[in-house]
PDB file of N, CA and C in Angstrom:
ATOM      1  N   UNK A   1      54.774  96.841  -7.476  1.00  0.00           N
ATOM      2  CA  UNK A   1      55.427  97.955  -8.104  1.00  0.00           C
ATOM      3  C   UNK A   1      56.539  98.434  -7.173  1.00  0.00           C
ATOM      4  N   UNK A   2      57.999  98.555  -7.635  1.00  0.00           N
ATOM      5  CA  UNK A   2      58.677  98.912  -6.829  1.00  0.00           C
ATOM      6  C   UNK A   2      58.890 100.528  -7.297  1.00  0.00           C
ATOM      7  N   UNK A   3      59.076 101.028  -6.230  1.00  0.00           N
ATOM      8  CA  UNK A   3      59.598 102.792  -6.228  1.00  0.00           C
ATOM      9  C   UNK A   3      60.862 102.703  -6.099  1.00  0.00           C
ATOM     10  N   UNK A   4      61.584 103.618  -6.458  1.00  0.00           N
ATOM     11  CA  UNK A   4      63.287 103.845  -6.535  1.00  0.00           C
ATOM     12  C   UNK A   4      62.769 105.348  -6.039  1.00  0.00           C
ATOM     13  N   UNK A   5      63.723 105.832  -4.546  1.00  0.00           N
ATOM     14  CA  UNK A   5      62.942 106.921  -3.639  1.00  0.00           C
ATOM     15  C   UNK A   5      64.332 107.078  -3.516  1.00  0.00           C
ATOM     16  N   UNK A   6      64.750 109.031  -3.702  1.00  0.00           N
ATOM     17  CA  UNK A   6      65.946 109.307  -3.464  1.00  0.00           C
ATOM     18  C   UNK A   6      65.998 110.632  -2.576  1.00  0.00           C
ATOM     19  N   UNK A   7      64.793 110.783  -2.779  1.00  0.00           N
ATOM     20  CA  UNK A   7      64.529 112.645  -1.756  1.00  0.00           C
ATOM     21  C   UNK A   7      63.782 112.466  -0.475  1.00  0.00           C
ATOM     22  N   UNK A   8      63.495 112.823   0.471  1.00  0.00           N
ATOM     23  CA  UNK A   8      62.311 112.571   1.618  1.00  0.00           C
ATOM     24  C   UNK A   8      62.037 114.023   1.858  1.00  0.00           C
ATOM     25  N   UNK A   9      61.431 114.046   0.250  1.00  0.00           N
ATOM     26  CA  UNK A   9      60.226 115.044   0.727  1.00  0.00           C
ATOM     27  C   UNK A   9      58.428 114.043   0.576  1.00  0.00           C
ATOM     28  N   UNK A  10      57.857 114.721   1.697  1.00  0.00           N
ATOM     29  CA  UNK A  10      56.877 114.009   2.352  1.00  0.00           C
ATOM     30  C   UNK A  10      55.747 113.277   1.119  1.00  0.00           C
ATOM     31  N   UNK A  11      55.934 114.580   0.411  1.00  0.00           N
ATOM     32  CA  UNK A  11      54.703 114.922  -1.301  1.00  0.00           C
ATOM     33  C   UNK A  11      55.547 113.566  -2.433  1.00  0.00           C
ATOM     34  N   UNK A  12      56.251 112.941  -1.647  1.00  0.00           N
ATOM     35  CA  UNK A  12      56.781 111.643  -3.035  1.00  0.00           C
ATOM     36  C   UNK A  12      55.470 110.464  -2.154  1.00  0.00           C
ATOM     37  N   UNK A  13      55.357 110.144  -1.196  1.00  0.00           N
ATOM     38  CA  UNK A  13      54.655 109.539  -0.631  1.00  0.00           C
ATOM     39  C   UNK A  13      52.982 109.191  -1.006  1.00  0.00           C
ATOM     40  N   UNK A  14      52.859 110.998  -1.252  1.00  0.00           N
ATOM     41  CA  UNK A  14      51.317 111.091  -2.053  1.00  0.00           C
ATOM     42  C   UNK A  14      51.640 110.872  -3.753  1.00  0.00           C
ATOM     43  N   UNK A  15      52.779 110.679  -4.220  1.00  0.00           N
ATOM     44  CA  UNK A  15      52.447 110.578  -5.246  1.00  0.00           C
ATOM     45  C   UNK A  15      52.814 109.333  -5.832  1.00  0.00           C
ATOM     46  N   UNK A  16      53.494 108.507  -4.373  1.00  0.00           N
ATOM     47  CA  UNK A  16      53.552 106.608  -4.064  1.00  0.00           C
ATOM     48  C   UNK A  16      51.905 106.226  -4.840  1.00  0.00           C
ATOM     49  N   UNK A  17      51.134 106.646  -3.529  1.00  0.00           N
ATOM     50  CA  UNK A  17      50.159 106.100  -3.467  1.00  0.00           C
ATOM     51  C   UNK A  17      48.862 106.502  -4.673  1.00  0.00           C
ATOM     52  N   UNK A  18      49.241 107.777  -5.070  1.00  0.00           N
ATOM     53  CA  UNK A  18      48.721 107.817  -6.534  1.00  0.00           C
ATOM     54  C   UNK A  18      48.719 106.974  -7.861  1.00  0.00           C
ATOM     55  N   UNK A  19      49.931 107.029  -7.806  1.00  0.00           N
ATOM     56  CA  UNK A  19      50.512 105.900  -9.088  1.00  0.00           C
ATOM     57  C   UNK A  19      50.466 104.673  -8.822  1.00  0.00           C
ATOM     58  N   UNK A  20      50.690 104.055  -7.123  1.00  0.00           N
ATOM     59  CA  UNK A  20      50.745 102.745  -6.802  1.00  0.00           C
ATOM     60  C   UNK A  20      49.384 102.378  -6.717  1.00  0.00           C
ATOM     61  N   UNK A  21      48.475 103.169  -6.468  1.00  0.00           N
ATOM     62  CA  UNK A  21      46.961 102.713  -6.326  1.00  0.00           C
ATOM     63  C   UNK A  21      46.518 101.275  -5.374  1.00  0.00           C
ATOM     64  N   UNK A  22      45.836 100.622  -5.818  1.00  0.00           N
ATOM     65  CA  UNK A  22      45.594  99.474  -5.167  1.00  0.00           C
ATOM     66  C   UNK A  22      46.637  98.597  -4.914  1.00  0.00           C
ATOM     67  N   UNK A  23      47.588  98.460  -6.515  1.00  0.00           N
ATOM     68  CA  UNK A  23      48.650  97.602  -6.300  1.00  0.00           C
ATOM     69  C   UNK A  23      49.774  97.440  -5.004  1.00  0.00           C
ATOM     70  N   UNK A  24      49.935  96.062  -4.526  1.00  0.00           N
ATOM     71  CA  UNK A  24      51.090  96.137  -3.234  1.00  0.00           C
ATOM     72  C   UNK A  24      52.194  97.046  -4.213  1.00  0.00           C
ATOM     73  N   UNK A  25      53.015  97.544  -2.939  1.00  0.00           N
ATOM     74  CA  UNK A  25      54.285  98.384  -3.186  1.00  0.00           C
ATOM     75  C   UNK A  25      55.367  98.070  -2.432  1.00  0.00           C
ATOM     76  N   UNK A  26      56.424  98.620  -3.439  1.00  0.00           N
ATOM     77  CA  UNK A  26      58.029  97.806  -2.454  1.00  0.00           C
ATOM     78  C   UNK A  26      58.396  99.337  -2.496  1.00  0.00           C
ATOM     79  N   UNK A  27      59.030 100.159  -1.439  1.00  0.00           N
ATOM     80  CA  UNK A  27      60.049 100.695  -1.713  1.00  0.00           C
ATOM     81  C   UNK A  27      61.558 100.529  -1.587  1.00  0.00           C
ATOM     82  N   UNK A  28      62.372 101.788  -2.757  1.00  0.00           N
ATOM     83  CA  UNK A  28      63.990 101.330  -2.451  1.00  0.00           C
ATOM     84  C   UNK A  28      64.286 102.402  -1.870  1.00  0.00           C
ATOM     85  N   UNK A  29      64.974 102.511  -1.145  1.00  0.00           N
ATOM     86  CA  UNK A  29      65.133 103.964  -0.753  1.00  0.00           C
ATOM     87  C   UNK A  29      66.875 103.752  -0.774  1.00  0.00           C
ATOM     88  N   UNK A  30      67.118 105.147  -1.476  1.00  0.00           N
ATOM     89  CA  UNK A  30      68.638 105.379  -1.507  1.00  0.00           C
ATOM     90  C   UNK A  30      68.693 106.751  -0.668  1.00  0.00           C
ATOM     91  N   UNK A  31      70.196 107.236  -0.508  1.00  0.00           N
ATOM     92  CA  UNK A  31      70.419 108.477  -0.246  1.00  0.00           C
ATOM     93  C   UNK A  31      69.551 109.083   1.106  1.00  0.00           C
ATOM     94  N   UNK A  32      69.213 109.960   1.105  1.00  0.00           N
ATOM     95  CA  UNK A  32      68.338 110.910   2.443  1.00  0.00           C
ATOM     96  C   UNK A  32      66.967 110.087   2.123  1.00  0.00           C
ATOM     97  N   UNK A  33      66.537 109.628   1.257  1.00  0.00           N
ATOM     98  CA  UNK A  33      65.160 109.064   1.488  1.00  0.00           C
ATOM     99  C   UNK A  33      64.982 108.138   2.152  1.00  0.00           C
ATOM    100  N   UNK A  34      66.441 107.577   3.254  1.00  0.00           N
ATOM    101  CA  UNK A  34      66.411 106.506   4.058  1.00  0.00           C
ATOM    102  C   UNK A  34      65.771 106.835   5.099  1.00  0.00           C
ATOM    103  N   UNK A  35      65.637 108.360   5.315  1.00  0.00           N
ATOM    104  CA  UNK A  35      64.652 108.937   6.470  1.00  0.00           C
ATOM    105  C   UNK A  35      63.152 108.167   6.060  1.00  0.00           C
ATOM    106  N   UNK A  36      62.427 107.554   5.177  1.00  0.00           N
ATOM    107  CA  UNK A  36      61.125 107.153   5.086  1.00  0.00           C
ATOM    108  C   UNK A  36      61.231 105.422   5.954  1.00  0.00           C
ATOM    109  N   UNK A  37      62.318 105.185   6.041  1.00  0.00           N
ATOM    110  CA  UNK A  37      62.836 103.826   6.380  1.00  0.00           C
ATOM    111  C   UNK A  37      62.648 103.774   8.463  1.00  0.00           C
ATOM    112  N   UNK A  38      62.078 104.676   8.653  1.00  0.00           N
ATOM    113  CA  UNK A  38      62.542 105.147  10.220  1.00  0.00           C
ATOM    114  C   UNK A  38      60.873 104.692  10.719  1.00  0.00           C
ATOM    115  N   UNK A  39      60.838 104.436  12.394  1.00  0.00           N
ATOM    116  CA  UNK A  39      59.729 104.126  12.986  1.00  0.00           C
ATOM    117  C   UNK A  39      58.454 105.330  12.385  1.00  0.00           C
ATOM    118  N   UNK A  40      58.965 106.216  12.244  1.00  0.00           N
ATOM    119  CA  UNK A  40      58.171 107.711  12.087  1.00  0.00           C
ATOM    120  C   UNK A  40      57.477 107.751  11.094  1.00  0.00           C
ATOM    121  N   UNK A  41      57.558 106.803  10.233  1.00  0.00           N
ATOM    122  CA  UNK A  41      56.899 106.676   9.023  1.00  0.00           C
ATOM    123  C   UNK A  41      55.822 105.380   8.543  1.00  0.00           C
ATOM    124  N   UNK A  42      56.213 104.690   9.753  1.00  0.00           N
ATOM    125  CA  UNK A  42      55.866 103.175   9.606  1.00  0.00           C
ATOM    126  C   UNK A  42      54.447 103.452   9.309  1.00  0.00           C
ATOM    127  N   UNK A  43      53.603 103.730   9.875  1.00  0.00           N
ATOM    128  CA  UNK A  43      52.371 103.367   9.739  1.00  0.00           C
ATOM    129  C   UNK A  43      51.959 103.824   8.701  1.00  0.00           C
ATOM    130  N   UNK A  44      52.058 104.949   8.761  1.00  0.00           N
ATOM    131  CA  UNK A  44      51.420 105.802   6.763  1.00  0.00           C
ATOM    132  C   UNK A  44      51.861 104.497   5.746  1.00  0.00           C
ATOM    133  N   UNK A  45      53.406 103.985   6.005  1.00  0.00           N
ATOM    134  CA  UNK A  45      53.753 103.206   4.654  1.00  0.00           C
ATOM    135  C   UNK A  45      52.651 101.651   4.346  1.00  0.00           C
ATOM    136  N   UNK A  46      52.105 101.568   5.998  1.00  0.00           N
ATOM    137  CA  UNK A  46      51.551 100.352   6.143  1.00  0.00           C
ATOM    138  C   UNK A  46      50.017 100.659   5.441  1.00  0.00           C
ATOM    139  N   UNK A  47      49.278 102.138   6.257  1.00  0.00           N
ATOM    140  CA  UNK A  47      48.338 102.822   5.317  1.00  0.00           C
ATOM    141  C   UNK A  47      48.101 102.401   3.774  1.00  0.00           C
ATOM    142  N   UNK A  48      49.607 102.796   3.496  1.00  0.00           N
ATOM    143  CA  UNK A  48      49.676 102.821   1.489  1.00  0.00           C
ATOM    144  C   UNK A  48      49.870 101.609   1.172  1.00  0.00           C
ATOM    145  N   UNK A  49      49.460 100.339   1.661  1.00  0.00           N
ATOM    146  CA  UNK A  49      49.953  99.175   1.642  1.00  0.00           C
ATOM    147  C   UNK A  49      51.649  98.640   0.790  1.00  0.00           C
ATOM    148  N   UNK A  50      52.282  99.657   1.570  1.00  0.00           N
ATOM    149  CA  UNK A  50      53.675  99.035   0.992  1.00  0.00           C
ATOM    150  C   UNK A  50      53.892  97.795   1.557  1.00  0.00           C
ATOM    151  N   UNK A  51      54.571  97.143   0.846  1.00  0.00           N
ATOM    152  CA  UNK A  51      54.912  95.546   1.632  1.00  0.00           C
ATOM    153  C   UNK A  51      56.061  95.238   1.986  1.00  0.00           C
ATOM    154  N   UNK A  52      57.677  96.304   1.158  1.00  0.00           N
ATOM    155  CA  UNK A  52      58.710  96.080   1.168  1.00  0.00           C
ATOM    156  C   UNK A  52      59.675  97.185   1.172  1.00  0.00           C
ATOM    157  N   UNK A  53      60.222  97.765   2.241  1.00  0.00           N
ATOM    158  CA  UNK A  53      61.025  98.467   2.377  1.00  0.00           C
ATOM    159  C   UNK A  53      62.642  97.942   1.994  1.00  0.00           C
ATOM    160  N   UNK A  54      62.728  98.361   1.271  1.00  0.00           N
ATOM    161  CA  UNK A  54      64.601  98.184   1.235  1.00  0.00           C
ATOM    162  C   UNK A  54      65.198  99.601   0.437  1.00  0.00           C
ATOM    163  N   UNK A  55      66.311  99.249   2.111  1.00  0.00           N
ATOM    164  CA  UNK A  55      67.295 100.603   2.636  1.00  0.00           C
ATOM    165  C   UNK A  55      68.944 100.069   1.773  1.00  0.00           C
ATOM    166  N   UNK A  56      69.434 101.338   1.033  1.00  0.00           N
ATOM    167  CA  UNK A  56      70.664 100.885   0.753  1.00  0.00           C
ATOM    168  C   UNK A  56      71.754 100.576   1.927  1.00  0.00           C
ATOM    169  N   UNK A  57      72.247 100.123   1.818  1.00  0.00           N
ATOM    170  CA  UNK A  57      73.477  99.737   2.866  1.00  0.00           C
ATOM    171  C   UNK A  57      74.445 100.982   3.001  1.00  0.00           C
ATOM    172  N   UNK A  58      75.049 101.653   1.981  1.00  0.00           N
ATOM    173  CA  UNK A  58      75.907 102.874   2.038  1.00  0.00           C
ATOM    174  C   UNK A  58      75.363 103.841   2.193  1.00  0.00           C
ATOM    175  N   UNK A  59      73.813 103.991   2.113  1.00  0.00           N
ATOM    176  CA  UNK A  59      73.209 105.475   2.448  1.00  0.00           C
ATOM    177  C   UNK A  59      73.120 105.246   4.417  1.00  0.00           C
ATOM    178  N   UNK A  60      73.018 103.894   4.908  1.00  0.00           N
ATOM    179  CA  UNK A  60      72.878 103.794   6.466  1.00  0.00           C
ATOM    180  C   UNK A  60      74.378 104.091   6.962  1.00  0.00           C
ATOM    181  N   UNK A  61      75.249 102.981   6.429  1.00  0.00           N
ATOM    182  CA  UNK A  61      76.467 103.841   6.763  1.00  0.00           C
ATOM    183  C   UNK A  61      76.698 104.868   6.756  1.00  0.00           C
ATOM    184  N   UNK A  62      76.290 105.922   6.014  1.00  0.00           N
ATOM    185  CA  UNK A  62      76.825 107.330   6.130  1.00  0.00           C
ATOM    186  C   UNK A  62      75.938 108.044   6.817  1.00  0.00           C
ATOM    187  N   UNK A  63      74.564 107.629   7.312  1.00  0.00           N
ATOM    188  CA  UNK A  63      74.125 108.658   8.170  1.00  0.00           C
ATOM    189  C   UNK A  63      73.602 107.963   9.502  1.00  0.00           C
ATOM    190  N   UNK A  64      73.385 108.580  10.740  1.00  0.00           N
ATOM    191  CA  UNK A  64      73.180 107.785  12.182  1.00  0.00           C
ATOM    192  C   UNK A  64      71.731 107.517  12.095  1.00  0.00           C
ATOM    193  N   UNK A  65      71.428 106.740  11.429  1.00  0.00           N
ATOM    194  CA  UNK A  65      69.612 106.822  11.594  1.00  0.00           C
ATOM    195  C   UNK A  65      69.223 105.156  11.880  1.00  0.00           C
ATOM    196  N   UNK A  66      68.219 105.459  12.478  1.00  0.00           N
ATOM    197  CA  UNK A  66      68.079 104.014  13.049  1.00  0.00           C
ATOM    198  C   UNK A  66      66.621 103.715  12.344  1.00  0.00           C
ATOM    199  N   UNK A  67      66.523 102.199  12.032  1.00  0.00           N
ATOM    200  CA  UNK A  67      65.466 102.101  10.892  1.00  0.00           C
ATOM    201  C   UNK A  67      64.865 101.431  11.587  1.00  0.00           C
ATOM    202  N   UNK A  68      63.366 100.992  10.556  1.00  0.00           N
ATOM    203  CA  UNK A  68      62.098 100.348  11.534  1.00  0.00           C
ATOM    204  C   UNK A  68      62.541  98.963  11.117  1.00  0.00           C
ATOM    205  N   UNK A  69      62.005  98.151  11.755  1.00  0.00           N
ATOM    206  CA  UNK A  69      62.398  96.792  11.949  1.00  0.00           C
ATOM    207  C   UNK A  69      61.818  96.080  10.795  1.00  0.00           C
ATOM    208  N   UNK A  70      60.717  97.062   9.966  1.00  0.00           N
ATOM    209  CA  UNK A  70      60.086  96.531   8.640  1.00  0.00           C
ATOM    210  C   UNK A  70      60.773  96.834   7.639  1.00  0.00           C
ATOM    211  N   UNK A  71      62.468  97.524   7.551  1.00  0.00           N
ATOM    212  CA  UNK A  71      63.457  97.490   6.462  1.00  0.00           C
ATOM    213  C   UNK A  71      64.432  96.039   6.076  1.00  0.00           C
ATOM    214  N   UNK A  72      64.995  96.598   4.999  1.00  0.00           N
ATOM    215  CA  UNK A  72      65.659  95.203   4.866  1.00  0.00           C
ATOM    216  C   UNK A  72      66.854  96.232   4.262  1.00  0.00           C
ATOM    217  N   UNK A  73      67.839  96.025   4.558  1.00  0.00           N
ATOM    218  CA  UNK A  73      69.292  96.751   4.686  1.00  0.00           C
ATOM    219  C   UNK A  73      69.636  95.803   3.225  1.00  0.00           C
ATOM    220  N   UNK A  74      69.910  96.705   1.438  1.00  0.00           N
ATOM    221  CA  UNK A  74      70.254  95.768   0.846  1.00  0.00           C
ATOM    222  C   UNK A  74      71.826  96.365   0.248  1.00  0.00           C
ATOM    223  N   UNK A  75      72.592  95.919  -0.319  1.00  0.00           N
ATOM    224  CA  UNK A  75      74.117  95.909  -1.007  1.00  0.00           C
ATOM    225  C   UNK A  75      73.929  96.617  -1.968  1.00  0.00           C
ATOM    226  N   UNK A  76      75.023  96.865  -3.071  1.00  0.00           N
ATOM    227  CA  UNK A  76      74.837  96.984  -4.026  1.00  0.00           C
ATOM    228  C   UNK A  76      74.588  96.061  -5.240  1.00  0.00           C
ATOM    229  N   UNK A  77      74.918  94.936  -5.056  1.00  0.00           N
ATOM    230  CA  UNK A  77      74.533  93.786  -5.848  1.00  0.00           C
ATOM    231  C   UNK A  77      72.623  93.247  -5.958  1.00  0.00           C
ATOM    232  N   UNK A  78      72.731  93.943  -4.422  1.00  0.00           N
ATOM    233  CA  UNK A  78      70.968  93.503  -4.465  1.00  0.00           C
ATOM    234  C   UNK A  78      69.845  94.494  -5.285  1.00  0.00           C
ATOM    235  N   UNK A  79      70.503  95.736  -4.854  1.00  0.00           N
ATOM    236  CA  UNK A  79      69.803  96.839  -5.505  1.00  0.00           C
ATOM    237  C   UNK A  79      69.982  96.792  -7.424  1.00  0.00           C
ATOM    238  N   UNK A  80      70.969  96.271  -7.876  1.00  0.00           N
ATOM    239  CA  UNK A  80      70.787  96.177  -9.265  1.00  0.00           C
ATOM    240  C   UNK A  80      69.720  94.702  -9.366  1.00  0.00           C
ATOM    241  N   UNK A  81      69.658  93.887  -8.838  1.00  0.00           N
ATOM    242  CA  UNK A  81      68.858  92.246  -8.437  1.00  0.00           C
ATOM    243  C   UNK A  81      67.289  93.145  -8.492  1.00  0.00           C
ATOM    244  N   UNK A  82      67.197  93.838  -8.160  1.00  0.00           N
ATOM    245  CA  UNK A  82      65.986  94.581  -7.207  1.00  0.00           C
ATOM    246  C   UNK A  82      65.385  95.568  -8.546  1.00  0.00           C
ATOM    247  N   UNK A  83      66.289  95.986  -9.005  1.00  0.00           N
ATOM    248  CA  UNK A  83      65.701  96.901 -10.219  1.00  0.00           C
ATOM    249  C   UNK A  83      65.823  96.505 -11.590  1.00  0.00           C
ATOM    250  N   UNK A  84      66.729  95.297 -11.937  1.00  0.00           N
ATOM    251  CA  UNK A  84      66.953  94.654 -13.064  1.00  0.00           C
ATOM    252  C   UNK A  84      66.539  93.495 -13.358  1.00  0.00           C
ATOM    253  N   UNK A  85      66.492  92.455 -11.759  1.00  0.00           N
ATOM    254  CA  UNK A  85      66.192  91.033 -11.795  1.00  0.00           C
ATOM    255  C   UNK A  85      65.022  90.622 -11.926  1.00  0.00           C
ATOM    256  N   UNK A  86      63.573  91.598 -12.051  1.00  0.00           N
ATOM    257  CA  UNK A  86      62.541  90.949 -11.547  1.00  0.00           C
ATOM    258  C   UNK A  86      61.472  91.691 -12.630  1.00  0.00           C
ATOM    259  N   UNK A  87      60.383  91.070 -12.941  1.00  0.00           N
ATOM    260  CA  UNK A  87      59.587  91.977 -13.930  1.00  0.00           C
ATOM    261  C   UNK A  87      58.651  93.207 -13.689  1.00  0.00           C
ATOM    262  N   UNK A  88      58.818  93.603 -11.863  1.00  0.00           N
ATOM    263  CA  UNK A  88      58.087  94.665 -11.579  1.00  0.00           C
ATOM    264  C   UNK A  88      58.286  95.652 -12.311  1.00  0.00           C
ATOM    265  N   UNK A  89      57.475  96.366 -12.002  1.00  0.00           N
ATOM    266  CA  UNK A  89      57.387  97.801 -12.557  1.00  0.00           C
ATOM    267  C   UNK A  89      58.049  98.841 -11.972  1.00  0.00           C
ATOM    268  N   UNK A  90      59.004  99.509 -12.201  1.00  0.00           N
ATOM    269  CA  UNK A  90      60.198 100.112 -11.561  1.00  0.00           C
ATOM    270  C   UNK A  90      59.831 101.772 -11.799  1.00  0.00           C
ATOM    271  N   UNK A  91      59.625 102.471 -10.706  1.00  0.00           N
ATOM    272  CA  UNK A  91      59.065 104.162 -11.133  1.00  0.00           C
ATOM    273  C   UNK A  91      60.319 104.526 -10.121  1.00  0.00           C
ATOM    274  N   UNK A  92      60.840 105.812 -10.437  1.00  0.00           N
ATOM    275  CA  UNK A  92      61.984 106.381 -10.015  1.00  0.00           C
ATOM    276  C   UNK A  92      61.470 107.649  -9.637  1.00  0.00           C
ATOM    277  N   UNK A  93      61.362 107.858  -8.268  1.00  0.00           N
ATOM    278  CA  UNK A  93      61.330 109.409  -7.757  1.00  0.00           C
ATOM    279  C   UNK A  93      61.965 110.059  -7.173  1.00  0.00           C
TER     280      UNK A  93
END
């Protein structure tokens, strides 16, 4: 199940793992929710068994944040690939 994550408030996280339940999880993170993309978060995401972090490319450019080594920095071509190309289940928070 992939998440489409645009806020980093902490309470989207509990409500990841509500809806994501057992199922593995990818997140996308756009905008300020690239703050979930950072060492500081790593382990909770590993907790919620996410499997796939991907960070937009223009939300890192525009802010100085340095990400955990478990992101994957994607384009804009990938992020439509990512939410259009594949038959997951796409939830938007």
């Amino acid at each position: 199940m992939l998440f489409f994550v645009n806020k980093p408030e902490e309470g989207i996280l509990d409500r990841i793992a509500l809806i994501g339940g057992d199922e593995d999880k990818a997140l996308l993170l756009v905008g300020d929710a690239i703050s979930f993309g950072t060492a500081h978060w790593e382990e909770k995401l590993e907790d919620m068994d996410v499997e796939d972090i991907f960070v937009a490319k223009s939300a890192v450019d525009a802010r100085s944040i340095e990400l955990s080594d478990n992101c994957e920095v994607v384009d804009y071509d990938e992020i439509v690939d990512l939410l259009l190309g594949s038959d997951e289940k796409v939830v938007s928070l």
